[in-house]
Protein backbone atom coordinates (compact mmCIF):
# COMPACT_ATOMS: atom_id res chain seq x y z
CA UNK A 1 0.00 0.00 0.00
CA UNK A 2 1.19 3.43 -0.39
CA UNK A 3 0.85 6.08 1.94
CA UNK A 4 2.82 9.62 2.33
CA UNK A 5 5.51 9.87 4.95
CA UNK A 6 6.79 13.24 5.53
CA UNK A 7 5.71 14.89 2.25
CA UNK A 8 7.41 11.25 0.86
CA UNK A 9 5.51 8.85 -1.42
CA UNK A 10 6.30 5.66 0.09
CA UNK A 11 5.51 1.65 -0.35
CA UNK A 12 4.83 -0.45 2.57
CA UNK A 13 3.00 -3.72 3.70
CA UNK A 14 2.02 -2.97 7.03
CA UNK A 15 -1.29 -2.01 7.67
CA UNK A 16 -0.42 -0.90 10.94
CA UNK A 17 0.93 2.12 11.99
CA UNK A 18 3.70 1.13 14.54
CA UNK A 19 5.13 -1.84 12.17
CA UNK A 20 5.00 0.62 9.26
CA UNK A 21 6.99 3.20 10.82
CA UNK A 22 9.75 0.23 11.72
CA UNK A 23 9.53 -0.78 8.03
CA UNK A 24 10.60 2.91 6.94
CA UNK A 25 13.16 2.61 10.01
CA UNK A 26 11.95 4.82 12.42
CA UNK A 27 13.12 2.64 15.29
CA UNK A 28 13.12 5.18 18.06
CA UNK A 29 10.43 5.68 20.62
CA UNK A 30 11.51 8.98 20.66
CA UNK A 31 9.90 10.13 17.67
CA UNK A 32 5.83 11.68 17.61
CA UNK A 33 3.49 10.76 15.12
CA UNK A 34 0.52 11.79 13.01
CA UNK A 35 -1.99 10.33 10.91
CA UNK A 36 -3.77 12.41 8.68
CA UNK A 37 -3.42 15.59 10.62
CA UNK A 38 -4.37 14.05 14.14
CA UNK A 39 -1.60 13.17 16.80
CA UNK A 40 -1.16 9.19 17.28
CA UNK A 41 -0.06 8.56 21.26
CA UNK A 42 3.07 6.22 20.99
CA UNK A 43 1.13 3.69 23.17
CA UNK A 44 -2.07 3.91 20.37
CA UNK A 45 0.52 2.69 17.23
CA UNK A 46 0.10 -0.87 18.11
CA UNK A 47 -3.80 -0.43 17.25
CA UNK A 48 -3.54 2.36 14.40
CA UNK A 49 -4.96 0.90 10.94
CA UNK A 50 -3.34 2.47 7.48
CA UNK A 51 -4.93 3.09 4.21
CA UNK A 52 -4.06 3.53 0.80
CA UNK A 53 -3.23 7.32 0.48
CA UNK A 54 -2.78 7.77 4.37
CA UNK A 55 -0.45 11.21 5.27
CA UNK A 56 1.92 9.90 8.33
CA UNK A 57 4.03 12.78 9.37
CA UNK A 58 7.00 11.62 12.07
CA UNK A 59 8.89 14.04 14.00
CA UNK A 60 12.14 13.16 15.71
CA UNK A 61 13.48 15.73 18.62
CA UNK A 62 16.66 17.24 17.55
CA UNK A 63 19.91 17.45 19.42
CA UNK A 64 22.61 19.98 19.28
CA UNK A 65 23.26 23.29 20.85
């Protein structure tokens, strides 16, 4: 199925959200998440369906100074 990852057409055969993101390789649980424009709770990924066409974005925290 195909669904947009940051902006970023991409393939994948998970229909869940949490073994999606691991297919992209988005391994940290450091990372927020959102599905179509609504926030995803890192403990509701398990249970999050995908659809054809679905907009993930992830956001990872940024380190530096």
């Amino acid at each position: 199925m195909k669904i947009v990852v940051n902006a970023v057409t991409h393939e994948v055969t998970s229909e869940i959200l949490s073994t999606a993101l691991t297919e992209l390789g988005f391994t940290s649980p450091a990372v927020a998440t959102a599905l179509n424009g609504s926030f995803v709770p890192r403990e509701a990924r398990n249970t999050t369906m995908l659809r054809d066409g679905d907009r993930v974005e992830v956001l990872a925290p940024m380190q530096g100074g």
